[in-house]
PDB file of N, CA and C in Angstrom:
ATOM      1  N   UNK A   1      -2.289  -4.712   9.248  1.00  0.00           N
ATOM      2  CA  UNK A   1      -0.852  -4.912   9.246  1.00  0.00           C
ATOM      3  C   UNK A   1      -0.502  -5.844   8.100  1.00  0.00           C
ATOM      4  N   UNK A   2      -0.139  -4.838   7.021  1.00  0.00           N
ATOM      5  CA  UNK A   2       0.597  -6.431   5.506  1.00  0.00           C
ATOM      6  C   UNK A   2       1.903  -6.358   5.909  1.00  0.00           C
ATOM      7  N   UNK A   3       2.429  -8.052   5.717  1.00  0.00           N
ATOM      8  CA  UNK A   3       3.523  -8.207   6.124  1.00  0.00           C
ATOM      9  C   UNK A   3       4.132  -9.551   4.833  1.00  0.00           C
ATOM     10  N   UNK A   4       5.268  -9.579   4.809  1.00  0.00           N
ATOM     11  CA  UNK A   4       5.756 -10.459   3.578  1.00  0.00           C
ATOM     12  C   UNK A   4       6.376  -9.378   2.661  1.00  0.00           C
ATOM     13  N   UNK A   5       6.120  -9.652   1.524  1.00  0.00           N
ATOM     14  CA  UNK A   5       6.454  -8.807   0.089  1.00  0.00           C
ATOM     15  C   UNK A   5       5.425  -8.203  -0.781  1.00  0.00           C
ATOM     16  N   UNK A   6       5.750  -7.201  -1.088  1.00  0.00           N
ATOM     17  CA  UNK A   6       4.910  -6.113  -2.175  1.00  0.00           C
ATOM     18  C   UNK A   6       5.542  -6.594  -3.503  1.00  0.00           C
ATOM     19  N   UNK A   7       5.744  -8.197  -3.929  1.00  0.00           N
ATOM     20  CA  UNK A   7       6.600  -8.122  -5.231  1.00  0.00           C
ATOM     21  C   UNK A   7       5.567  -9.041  -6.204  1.00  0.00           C
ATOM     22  N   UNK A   8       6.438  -9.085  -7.223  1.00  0.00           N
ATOM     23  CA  UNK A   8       5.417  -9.696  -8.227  1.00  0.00           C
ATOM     24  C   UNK A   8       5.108 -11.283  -8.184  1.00  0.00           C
ATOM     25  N   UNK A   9       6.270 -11.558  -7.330  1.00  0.00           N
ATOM     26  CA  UNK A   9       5.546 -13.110  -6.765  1.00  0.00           C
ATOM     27  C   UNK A   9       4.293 -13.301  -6.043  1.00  0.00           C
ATOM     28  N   UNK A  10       4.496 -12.340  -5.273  1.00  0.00           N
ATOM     29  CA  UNK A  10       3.103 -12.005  -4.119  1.00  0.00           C
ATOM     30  C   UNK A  10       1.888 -11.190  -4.346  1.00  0.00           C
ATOM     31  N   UNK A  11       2.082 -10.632  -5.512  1.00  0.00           N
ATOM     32  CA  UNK A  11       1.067  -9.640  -5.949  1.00  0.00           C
ATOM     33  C   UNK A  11      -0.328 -10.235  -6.056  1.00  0.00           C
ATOM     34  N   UNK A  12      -0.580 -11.511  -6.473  1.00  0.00           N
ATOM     35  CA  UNK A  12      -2.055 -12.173  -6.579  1.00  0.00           C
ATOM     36  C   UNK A  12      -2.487 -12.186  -5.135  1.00  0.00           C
ATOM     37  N   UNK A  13      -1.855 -12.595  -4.196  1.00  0.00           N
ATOM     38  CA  UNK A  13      -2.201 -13.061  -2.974  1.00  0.00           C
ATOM     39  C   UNK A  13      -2.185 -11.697  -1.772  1.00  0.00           C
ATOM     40  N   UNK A  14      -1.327 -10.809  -2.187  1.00  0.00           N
ATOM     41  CA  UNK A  14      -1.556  -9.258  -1.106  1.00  0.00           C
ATOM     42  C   UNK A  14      -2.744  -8.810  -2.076  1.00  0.00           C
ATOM     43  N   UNK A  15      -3.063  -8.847  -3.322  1.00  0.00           N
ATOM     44  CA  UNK A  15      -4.198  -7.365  -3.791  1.00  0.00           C
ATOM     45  C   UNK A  15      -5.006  -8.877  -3.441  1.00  0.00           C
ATOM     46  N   UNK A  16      -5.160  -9.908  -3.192  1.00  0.00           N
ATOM     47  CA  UNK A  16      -6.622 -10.199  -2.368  1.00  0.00           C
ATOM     48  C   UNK A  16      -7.044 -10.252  -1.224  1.00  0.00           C
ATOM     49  N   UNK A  17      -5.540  -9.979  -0.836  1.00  0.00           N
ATOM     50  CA  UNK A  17      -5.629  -9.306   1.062  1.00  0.00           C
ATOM     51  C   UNK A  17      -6.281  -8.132   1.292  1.00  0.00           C
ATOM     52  N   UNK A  18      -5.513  -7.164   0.456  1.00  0.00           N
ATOM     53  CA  UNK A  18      -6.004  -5.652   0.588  1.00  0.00           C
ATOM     54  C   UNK A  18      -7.520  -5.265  -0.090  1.00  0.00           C
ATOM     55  N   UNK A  19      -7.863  -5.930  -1.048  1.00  0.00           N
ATOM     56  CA  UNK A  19      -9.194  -6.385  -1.742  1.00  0.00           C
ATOM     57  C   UNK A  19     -10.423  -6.316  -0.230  1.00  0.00           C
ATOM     58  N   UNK A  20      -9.956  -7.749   0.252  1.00  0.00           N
ATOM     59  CA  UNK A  20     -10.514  -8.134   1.273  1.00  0.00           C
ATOM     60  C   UNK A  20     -10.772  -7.054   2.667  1.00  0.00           C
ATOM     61  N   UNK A  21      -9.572  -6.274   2.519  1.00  0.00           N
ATOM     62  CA  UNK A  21      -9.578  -5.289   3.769  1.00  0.00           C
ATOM     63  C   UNK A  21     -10.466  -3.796   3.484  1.00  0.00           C
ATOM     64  N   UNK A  22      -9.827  -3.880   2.156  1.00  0.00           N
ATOM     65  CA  UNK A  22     -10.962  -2.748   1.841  1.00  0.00           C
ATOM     66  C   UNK A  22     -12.323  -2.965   1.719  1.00  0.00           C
ATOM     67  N   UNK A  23     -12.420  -3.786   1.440  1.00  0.00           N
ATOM     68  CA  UNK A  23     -14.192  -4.160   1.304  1.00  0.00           C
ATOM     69  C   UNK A  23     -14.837  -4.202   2.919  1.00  0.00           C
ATOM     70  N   UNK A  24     -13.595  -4.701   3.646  1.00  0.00           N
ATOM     71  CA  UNK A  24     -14.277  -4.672   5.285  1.00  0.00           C
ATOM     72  C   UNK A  24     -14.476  -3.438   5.704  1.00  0.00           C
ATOM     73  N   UNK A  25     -13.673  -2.145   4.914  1.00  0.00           N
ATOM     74  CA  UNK A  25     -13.959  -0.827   5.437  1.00  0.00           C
ATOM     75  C   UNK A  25     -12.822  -0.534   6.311  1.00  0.00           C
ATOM     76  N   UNK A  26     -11.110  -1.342   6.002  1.00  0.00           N
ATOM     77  CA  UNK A  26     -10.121  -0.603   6.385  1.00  0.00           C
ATOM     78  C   UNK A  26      -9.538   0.284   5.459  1.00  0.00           C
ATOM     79  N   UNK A  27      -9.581   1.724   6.464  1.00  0.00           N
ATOM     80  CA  UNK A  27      -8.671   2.907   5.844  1.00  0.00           C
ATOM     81  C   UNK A  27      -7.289   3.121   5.956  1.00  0.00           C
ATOM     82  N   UNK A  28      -7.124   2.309   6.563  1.00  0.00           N
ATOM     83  CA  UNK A  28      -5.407   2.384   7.026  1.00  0.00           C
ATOM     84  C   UNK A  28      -4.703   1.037   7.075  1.00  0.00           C
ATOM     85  N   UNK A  29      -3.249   1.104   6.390  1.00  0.00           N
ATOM     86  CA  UNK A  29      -2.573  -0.060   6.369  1.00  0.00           C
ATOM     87  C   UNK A  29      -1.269   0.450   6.883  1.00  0.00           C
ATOM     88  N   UNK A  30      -0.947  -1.032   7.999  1.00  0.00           N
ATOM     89  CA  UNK A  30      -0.048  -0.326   8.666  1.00  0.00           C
ATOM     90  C   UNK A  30       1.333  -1.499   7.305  1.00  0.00           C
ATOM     91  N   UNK A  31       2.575  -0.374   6.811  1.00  0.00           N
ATOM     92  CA  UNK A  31       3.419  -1.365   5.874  1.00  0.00           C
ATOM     93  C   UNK A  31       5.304  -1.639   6.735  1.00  0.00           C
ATOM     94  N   UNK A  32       4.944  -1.951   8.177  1.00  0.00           N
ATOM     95  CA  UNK A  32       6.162  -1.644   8.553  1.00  0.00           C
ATOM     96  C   UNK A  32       6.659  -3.171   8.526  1.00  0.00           C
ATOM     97  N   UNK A  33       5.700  -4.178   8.574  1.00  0.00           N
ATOM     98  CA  UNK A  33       6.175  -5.652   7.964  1.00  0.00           C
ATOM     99  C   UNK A  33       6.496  -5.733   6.621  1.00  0.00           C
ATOM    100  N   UNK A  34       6.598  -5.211   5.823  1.00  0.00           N
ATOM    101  CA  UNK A  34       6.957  -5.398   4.071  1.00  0.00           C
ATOM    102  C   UNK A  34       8.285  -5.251   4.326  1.00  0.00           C
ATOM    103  N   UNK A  35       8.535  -6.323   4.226  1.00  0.00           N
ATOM    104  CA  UNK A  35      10.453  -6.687   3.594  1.00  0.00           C
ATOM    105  C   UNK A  35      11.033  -6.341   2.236  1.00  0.00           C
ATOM    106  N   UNK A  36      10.529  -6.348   1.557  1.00  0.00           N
ATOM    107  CA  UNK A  36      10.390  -6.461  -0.141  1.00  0.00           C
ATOM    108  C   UNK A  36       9.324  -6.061  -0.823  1.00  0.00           C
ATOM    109  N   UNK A  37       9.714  -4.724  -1.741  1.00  0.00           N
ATOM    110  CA  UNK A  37       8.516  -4.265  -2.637  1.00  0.00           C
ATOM    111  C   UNK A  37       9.286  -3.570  -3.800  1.00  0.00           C
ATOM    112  N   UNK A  38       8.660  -4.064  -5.122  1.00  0.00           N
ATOM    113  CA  UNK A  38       8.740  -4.075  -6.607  1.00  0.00           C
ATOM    114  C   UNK A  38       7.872  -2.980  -6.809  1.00  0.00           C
ATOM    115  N   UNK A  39       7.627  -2.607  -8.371  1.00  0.00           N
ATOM    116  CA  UNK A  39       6.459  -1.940  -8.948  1.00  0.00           C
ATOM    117  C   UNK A  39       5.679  -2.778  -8.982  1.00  0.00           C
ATOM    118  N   UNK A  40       5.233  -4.060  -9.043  1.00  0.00           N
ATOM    119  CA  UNK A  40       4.209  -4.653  -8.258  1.00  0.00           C
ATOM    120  C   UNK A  40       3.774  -3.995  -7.329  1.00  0.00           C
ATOM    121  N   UNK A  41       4.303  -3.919  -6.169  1.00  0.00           N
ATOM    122  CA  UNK A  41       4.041  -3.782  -4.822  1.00  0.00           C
ATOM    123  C   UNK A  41       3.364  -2.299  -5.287  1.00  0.00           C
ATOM    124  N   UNK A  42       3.754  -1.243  -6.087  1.00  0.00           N
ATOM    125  CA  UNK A  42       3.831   0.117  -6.426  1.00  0.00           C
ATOM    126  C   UNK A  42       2.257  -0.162  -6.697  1.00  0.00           C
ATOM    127  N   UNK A  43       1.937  -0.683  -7.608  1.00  0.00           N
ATOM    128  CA  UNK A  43       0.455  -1.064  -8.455  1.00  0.00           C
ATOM    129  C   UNK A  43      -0.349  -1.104  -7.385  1.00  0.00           C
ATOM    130  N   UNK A  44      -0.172  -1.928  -6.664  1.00  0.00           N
ATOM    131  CA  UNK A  44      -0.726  -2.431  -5.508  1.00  0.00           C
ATOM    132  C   UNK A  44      -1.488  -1.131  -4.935  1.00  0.00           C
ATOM    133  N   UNK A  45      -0.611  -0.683  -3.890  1.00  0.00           N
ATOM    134  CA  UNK A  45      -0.364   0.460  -3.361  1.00  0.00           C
ATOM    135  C   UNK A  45      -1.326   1.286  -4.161  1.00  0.00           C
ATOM    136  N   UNK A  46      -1.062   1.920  -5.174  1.00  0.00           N
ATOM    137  CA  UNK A  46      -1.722   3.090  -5.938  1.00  0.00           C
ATOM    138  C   UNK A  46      -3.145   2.482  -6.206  1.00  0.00           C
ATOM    139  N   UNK A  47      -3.259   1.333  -6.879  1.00  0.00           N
ATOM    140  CA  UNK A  47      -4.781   0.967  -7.080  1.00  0.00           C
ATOM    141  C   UNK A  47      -5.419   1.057  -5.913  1.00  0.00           C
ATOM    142  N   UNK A  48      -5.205   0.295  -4.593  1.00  0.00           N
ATOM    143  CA  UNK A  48      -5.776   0.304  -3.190  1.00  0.00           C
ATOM    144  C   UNK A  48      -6.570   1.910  -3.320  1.00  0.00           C
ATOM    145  N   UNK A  49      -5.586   2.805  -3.251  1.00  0.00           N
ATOM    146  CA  UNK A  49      -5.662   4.257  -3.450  1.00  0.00           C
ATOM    147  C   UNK A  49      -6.784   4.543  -3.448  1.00  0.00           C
ATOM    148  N   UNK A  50      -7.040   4.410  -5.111  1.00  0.00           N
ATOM    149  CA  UNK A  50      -7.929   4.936  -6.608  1.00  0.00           C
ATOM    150  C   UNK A  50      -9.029   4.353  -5.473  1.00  0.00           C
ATOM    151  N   UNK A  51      -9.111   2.775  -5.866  1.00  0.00           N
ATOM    152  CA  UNK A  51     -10.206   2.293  -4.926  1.00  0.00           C
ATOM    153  C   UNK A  51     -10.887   3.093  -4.047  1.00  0.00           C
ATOM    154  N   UNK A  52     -10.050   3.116  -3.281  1.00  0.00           N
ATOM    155  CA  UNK A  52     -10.958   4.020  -1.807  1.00  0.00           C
ATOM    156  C   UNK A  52     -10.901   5.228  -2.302  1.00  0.00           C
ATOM    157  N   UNK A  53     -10.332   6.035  -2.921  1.00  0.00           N
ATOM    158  CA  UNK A  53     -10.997   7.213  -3.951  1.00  0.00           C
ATOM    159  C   UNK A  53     -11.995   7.730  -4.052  1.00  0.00           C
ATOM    160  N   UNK A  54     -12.622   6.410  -4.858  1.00  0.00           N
ATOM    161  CA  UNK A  54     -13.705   5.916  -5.983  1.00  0.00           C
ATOM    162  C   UNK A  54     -14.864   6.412  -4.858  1.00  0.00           C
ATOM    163  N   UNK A  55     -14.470   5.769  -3.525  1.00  0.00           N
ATOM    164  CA  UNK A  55     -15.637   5.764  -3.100  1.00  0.00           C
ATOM    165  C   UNK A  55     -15.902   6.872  -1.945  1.00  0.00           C
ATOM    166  N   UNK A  56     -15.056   7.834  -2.440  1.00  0.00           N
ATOM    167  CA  UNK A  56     -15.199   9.058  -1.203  1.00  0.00           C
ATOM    168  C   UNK A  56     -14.137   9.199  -0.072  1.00  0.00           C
ATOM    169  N   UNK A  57     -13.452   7.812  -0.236  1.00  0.00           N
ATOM    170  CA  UNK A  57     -12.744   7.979   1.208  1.00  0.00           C
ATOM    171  C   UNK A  57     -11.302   8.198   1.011  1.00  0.00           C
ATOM    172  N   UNK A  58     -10.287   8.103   1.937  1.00  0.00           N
ATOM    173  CA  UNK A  58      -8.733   8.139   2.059  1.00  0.00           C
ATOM    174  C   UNK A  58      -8.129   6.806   2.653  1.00  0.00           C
ATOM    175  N   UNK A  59      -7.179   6.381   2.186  1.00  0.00           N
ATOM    176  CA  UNK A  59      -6.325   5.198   2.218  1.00  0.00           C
ATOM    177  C   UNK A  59      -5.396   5.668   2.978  1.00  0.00           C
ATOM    178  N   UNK A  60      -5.067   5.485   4.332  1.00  0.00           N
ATOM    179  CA  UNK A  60      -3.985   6.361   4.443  1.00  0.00           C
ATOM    180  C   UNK A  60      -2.502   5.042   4.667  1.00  0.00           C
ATOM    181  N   UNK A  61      -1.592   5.208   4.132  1.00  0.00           N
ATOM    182  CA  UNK A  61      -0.616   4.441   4.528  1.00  0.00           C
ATOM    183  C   UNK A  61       0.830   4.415   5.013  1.00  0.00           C
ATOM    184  N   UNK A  62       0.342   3.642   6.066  1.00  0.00           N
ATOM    185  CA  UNK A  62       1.079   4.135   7.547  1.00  0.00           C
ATOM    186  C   UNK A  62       2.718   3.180   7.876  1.00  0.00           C
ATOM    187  N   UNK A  63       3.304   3.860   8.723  1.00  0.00           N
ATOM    188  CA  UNK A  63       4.612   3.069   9.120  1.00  0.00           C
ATOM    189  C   UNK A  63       5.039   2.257   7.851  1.00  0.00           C
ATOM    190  N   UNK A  64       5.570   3.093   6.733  1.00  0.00           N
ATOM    191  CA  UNK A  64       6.335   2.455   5.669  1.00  0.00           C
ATOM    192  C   UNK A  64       7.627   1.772   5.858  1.00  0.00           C
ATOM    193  N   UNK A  65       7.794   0.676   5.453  1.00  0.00           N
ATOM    194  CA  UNK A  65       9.144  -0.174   5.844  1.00  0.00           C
ATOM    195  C   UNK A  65      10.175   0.729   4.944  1.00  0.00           C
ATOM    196  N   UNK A  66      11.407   0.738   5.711  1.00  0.00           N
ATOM    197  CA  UNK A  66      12.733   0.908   3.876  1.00  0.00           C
ATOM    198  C   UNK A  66      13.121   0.747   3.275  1.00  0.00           C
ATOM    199  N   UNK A  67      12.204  -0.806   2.823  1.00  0.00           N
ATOM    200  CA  UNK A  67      11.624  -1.120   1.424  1.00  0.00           C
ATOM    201  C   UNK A  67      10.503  -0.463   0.931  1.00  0.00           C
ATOM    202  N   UNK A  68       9.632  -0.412   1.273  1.00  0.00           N
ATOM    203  CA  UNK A  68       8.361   0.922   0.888  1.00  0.00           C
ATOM    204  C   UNK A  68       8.949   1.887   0.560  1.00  0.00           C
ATOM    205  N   UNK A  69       9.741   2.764   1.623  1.00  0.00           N
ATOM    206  CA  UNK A  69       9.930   3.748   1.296  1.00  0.00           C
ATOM    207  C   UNK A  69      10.957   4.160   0.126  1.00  0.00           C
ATOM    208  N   UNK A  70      11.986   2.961   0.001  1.00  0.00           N
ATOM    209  CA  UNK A  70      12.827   2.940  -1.285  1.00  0.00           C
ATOM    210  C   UNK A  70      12.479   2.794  -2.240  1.00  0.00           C
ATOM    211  N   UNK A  71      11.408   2.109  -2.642  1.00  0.00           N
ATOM    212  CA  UNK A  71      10.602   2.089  -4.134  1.00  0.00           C
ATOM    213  C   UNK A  71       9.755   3.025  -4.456  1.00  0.00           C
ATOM    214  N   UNK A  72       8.708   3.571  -3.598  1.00  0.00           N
ATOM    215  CA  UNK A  72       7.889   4.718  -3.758  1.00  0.00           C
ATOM    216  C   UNK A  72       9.231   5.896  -4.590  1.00  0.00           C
ATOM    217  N   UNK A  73      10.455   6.362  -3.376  1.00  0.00           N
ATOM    218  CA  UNK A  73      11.350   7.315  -3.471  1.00  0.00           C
ATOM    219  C   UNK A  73      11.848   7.117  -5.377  1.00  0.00           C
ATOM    220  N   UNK A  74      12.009   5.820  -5.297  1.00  0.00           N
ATOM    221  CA  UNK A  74      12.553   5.573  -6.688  1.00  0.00           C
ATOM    222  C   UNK A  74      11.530   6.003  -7.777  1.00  0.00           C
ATOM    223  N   UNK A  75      10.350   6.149  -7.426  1.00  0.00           N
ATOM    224  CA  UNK A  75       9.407   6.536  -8.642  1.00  0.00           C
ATOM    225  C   UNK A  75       8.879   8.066  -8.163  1.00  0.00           C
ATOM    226  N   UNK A  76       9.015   8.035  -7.257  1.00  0.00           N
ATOM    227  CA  UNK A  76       9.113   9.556  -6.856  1.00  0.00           C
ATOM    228  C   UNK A  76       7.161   9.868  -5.992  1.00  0.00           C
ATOM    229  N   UNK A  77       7.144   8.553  -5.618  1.00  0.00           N
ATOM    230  CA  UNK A  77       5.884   8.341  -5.143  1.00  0.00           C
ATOM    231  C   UNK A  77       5.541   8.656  -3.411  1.00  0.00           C
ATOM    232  N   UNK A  78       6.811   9.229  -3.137  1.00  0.00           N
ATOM    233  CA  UNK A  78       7.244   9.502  -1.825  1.00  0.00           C
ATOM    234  C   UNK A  78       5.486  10.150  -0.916  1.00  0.00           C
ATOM    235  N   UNK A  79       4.852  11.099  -2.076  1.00  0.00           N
ATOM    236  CA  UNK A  79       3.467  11.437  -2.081  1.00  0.00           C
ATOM    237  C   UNK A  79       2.331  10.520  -1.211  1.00  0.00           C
ATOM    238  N   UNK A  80       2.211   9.853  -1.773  1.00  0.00           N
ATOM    239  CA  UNK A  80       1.391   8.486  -1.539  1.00  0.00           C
ATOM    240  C   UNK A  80       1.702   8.060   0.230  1.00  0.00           C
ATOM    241  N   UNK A  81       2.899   7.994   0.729  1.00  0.00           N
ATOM    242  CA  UNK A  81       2.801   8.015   2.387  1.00  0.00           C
ATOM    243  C   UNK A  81       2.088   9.326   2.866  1.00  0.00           C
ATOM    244  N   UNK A  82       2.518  10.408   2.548  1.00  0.00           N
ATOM    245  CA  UNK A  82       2.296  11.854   3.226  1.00  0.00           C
ATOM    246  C   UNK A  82       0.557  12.062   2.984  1.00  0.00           C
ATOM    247  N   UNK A  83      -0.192  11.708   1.857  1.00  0.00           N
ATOM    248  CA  UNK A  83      -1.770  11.452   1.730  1.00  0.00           C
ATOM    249  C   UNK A  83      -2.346  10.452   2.498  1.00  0.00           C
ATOM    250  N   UNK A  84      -3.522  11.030   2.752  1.00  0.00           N
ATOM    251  CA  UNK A  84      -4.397  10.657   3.779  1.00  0.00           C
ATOM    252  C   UNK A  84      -3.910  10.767   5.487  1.00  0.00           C
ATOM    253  N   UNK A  85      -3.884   9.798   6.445  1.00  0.00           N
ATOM    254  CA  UNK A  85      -3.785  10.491   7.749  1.00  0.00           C
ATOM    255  C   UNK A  85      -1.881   9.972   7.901  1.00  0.00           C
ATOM    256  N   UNK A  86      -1.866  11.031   8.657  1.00  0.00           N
ATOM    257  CA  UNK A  86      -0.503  10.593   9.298  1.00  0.00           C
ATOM    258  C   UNK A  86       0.128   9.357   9.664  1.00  0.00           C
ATOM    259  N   UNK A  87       1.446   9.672   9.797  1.00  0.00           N
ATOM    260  CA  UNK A  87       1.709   7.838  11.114  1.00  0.00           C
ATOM    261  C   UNK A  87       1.237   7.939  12.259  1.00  0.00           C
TER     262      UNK A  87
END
């Protein structure tokens, strides 16, 4: 569960959250706590991705806030919820 902001203030401190989660071997992030998300937050998001990619698996990301879902929509990244598993 990430909760706070996907923005570029927060960006050092969530990609060492999600860093941290992925390395524990979570596939799923639930984003219905994100108040606020930038193309920061976008970077974020997509690298996590690649990451678990890299290594065979699926990221799936779940319960997008309507901040998530307004920035993805704005880049047209709407994609990125609908990959990997459902809500």
């Amino acid at each position: 569960y990430l909760t706070g902001e996907l923005t570029i203030q927060h960006a050092a401190s969530q990609c060492q959250r999600l860093r941290e989660w992925l390395d524990g071997g979570v596939l799923a992030i639930d984003l219905s706590g994100i108040e606020a998300c930038d193309s920061s937050g976008v970077q974020l998001l997509v690298a996590a991705r690649r990451s678990v990619a890299a290594r065979g698996q699926s990221l799936a990301l779940r319960h997008a806030s309507p901040a998530v879902r307004e920035v993805l929509g704005r880049y047209a990244l709407d994609g990125l919820l609908a990959a990997g598993s459902p809500d």
